[in-house]
PDB file of N, CA and C in Angstrom:
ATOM      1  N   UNK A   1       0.846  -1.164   0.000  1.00  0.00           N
ATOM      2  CA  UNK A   1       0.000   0.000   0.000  1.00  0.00           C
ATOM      3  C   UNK A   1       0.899   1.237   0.000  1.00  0.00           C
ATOM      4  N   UNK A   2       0.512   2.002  -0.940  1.00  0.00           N
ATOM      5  CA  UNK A   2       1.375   3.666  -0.782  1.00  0.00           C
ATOM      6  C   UNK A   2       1.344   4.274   0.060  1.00  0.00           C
ATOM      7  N   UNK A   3       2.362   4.680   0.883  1.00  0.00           N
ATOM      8  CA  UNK A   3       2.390   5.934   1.929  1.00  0.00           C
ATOM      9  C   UNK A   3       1.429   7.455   1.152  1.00  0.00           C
ATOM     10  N   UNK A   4       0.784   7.922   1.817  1.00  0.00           N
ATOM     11  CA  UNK A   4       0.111   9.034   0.910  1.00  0.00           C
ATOM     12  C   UNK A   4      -0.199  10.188   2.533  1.00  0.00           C
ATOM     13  N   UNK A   5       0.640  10.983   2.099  1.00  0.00           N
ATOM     14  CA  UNK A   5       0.848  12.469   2.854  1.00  0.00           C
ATOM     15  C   UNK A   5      -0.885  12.670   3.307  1.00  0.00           C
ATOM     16  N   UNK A   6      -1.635  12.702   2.741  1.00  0.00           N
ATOM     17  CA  UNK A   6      -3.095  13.166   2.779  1.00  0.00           C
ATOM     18  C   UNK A   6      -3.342  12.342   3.897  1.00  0.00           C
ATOM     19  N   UNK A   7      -3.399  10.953   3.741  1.00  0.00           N
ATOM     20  CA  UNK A   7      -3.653  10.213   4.712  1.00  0.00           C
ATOM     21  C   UNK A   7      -3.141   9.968   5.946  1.00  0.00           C
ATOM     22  N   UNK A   8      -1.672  10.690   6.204  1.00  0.00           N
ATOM     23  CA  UNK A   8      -1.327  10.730   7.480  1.00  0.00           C
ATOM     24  C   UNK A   8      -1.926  12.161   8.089  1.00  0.00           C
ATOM     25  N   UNK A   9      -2.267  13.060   7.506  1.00  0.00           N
ATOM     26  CA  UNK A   9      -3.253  14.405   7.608  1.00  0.00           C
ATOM     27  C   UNK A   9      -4.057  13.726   8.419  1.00  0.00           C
ATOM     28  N   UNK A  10      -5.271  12.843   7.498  1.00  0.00           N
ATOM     29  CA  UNK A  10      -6.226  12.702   8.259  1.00  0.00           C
ATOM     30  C   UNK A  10      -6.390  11.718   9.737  1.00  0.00           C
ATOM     31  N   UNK A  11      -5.159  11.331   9.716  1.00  0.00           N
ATOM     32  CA  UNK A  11      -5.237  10.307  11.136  1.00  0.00           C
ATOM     33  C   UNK A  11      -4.979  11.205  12.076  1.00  0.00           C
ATOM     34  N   UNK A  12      -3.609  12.357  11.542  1.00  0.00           N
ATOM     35  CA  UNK A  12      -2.773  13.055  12.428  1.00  0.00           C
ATOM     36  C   UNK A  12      -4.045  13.932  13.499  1.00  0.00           C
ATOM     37  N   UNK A  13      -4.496  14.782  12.227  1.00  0.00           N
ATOM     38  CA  UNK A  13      -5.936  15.838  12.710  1.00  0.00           C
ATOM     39  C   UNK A  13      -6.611  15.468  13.791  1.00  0.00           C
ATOM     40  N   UNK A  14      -7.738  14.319  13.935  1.00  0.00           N
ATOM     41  CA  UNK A  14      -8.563  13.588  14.410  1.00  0.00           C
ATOM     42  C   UNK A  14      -8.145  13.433  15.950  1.00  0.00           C
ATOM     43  N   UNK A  15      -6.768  12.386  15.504  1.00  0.00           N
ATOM     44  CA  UNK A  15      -5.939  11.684  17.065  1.00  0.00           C
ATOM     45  C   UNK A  15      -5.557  13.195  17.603  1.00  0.00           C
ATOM     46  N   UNK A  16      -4.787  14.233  17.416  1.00  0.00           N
ATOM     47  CA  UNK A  16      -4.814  15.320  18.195  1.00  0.00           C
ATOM     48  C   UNK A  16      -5.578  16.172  18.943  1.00  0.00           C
ATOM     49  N   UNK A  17      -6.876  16.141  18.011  1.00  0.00           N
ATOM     50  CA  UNK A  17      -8.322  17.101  18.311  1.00  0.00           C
ATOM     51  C   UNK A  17      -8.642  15.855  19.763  1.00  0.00           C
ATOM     52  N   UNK A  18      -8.964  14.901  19.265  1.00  0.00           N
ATOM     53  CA  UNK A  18      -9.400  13.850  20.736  1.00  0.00           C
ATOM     54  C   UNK A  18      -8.274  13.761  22.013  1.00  0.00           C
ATOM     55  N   UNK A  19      -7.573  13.612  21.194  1.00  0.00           N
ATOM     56  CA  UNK A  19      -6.382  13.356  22.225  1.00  0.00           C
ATOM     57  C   UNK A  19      -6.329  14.678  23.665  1.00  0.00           C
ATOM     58  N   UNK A  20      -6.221  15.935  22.980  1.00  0.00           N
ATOM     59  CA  UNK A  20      -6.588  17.069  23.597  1.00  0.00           C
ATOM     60  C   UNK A  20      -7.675  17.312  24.594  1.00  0.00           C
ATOM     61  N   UNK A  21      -8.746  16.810  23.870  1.00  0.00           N
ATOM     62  CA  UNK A  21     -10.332  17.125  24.450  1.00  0.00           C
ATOM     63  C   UNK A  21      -9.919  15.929  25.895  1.00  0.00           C
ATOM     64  N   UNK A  22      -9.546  15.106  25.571  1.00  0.00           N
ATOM     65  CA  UNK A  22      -9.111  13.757  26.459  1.00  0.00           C
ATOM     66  C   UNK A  22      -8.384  14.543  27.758  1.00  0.00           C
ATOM     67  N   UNK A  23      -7.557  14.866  27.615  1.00  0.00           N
ATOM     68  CA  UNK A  23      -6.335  15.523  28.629  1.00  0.00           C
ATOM     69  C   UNK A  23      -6.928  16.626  28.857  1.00  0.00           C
ATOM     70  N   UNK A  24      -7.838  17.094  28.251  1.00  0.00           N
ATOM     71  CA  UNK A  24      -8.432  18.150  29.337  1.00  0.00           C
ATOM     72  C   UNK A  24      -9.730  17.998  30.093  1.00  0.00           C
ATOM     73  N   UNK A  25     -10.168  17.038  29.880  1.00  0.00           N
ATOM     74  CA  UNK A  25     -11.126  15.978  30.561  1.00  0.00           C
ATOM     75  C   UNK A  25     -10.545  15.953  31.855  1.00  0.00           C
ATOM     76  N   UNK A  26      -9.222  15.147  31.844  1.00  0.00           N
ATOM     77  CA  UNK A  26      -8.190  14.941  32.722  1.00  0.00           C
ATOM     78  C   UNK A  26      -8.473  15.837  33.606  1.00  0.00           C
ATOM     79  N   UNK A  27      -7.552  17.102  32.998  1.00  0.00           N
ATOM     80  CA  UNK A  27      -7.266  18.242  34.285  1.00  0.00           C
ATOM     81  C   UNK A  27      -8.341  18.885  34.454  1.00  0.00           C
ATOM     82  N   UNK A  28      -9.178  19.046  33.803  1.00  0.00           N
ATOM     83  CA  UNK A  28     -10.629  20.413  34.554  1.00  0.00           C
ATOM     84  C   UNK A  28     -11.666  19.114  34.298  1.00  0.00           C
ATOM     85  N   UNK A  29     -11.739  17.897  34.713  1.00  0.00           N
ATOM     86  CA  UNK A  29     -12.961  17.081  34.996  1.00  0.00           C
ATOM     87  C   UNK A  29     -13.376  17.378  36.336  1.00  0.00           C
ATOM     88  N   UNK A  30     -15.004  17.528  36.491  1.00  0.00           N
ATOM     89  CA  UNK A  30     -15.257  17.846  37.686  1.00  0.00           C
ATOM     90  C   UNK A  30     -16.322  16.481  38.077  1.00  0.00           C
ATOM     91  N   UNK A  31     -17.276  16.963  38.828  1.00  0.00           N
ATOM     92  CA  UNK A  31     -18.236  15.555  39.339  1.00  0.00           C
ATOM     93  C   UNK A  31     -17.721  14.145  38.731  1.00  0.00           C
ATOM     94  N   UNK A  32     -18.762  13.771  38.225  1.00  0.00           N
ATOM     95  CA  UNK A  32     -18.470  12.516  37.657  1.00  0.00           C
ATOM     96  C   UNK A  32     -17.249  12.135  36.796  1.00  0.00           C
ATOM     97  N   UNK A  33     -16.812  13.238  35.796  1.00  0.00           N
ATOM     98  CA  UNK A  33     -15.694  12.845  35.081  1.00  0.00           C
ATOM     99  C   UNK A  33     -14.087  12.799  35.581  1.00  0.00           C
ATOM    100  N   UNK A  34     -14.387  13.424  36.937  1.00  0.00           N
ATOM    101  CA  UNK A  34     -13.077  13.217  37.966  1.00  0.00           C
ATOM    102  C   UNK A  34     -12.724  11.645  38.594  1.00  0.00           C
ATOM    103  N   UNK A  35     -14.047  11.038  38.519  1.00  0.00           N
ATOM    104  CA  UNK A  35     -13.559   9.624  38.572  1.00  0.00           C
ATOM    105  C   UNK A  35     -13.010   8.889  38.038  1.00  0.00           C
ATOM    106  N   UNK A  36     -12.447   9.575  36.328  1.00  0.00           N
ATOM    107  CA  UNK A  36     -12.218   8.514  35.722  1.00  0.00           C
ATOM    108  C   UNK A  36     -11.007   9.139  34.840  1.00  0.00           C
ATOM    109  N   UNK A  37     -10.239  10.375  36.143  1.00  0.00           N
ATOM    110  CA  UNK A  37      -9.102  11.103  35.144  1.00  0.00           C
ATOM    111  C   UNK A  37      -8.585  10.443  35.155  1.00  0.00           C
ATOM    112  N   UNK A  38      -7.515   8.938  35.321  1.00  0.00           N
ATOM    113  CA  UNK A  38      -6.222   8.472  34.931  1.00  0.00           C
ATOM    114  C   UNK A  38      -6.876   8.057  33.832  1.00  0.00           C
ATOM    115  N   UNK A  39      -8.384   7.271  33.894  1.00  0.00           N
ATOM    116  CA  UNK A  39      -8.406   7.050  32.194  1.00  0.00           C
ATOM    117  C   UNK A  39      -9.015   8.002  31.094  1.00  0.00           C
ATOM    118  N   UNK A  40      -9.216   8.961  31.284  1.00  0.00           N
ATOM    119  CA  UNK A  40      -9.116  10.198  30.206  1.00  0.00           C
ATOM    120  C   UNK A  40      -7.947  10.447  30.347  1.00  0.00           C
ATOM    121  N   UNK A  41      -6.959  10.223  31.172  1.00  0.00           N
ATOM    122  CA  UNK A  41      -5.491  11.197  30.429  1.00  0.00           C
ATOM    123  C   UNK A  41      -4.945  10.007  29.979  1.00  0.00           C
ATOM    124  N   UNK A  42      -5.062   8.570  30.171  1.00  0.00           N
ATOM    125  CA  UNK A  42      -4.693   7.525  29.589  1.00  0.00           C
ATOM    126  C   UNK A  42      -4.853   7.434  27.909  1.00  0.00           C
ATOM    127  N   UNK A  43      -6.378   7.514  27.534  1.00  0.00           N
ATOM    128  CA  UNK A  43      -6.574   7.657  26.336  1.00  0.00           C
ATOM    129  C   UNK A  43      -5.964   8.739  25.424  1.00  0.00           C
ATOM    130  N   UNK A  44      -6.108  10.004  26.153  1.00  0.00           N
ATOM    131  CA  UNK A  44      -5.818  11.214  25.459  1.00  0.00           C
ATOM    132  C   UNK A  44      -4.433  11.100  25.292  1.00  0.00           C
ATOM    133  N   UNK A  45      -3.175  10.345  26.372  1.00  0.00           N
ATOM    134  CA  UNK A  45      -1.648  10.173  25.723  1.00  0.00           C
ATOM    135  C   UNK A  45      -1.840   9.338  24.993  1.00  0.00           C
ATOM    136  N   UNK A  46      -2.102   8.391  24.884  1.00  0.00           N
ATOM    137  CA  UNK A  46      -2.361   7.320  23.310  1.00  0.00           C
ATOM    138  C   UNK A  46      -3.172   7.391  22.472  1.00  0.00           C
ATOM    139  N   UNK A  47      -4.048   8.899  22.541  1.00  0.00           N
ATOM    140  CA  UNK A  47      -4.269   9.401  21.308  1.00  0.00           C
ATOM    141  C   UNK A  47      -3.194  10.607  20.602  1.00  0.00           C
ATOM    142  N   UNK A  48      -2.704  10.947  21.319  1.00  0.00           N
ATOM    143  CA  UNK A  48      -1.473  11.717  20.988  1.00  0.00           C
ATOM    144  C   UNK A  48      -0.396  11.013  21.033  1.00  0.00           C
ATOM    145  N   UNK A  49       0.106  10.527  21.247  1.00  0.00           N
ATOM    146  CA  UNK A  49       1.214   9.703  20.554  1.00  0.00           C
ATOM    147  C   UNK A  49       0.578   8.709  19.352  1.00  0.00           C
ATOM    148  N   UNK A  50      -0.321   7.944  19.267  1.00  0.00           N
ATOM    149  CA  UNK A  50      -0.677   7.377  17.815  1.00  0.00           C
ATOM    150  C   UNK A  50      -0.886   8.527  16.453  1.00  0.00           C
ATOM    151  N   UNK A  51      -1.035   9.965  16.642  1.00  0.00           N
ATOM    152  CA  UNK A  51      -1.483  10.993  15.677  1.00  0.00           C
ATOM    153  C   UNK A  51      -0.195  11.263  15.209  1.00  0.00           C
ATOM    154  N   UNK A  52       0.950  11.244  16.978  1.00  0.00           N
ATOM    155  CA  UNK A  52       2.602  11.593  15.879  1.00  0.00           C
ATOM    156  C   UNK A  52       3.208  10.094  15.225  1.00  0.00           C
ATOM    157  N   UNK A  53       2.507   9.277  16.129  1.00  0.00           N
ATOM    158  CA  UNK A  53       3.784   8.322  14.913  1.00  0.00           C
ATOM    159  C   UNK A  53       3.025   7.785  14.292  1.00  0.00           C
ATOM    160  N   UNK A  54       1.670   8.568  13.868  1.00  0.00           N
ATOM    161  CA  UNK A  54       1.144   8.386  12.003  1.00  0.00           C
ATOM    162  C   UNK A  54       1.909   9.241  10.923  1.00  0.00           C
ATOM    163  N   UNK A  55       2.713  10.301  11.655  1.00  0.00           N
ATOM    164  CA  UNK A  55       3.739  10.999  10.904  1.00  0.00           C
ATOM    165  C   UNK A  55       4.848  10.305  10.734  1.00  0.00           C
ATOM    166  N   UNK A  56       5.265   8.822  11.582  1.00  0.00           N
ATOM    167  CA  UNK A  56       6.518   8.810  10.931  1.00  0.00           C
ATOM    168  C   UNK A  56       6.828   7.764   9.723  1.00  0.00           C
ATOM    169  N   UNK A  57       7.677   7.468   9.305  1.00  0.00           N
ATOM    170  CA  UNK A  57       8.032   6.810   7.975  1.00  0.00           C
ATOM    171  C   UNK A  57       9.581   6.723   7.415  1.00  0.00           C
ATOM    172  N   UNK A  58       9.566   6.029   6.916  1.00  0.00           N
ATOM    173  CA  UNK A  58      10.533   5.966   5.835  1.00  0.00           C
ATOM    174  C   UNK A  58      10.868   6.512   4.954  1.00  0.00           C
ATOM    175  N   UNK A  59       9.414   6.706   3.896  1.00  0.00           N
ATOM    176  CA  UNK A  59       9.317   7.262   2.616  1.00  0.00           C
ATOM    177  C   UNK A  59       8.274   8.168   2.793  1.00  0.00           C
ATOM    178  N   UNK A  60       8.720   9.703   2.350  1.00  0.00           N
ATOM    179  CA  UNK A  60       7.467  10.627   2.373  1.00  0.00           C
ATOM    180  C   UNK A  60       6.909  10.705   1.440  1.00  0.00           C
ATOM    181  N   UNK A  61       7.294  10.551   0.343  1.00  0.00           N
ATOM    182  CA  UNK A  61       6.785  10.515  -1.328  1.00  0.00           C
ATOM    183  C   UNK A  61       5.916   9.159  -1.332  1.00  0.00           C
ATOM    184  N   UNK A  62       4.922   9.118  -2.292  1.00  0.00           N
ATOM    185  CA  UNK A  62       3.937   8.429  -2.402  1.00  0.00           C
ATOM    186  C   UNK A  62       4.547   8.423  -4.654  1.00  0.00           C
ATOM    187  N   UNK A  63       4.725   6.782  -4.377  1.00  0.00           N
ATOM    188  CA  UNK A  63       5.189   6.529  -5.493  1.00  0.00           C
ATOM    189  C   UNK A  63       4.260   6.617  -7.020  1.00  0.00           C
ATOM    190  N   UNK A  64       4.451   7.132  -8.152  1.00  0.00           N
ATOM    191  CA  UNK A  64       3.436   7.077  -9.134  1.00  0.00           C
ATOM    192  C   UNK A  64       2.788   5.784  -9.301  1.00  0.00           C
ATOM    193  N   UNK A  65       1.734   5.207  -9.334  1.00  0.00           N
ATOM    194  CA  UNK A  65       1.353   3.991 -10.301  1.00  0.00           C
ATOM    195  C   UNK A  65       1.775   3.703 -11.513  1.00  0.00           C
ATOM    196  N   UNK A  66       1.668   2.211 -11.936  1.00  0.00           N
ATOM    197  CA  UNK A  66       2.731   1.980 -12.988  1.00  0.00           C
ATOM    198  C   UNK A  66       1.305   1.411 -14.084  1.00  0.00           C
ATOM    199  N   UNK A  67       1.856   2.172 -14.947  1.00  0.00           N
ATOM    200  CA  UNK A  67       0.590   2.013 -16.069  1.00  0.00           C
ATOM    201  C   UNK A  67       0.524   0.812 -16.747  1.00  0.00           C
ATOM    202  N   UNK A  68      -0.843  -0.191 -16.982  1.00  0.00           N
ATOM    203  CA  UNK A  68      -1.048  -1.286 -17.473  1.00  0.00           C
ATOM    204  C   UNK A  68      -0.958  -1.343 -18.892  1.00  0.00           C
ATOM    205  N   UNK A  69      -0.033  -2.238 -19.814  1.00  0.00           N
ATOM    206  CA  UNK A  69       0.351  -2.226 -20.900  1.00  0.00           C
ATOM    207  C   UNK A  69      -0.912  -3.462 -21.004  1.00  0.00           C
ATOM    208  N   UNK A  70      -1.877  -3.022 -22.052  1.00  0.00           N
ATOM    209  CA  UNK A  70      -3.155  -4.059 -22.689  1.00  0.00           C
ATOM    210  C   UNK A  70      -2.254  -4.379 -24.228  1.00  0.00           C
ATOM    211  N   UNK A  71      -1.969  -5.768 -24.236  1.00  0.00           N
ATOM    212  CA  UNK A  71      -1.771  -6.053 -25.626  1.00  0.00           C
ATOM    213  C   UNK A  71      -3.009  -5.753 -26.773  1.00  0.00           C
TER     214      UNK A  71
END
């Protein structure tokens, strides 16, 4: 499967926006959601760390397709 820049965009975006909302769950959770800050800041670091190492790689270029020769 091709590495494709667009598509690490859209994982990167998503896992950060949650990841965030997560960790601040964490620190300003009040009543009920204070019961359950180690696991909102649990999720929210392993949604932020899965968003950066959808950035990492090998190859940043996303290779051309190779055109089908029809006899």
């Amino acid at each position: 499967m091709a590495d494709n820049r667009v598509a690490r965009g859209i994982v990167l975006v998503p896992c950060l926006l949650l990841g965030a909302a997560f960790l601040g769950t964490a620190a300003w959770g009040q009543g009920a959601a204070a019961d359950n800050r180690g696991l909102a800041a649990a999720i929210g670091a392993a949604l932020l760390v899965a968003g950066l190492l959808s950035q990492l790689g090998a190859d940043t270029d996303t290779n051309p397709d190779e055109t089908e020769r029809t006899p």
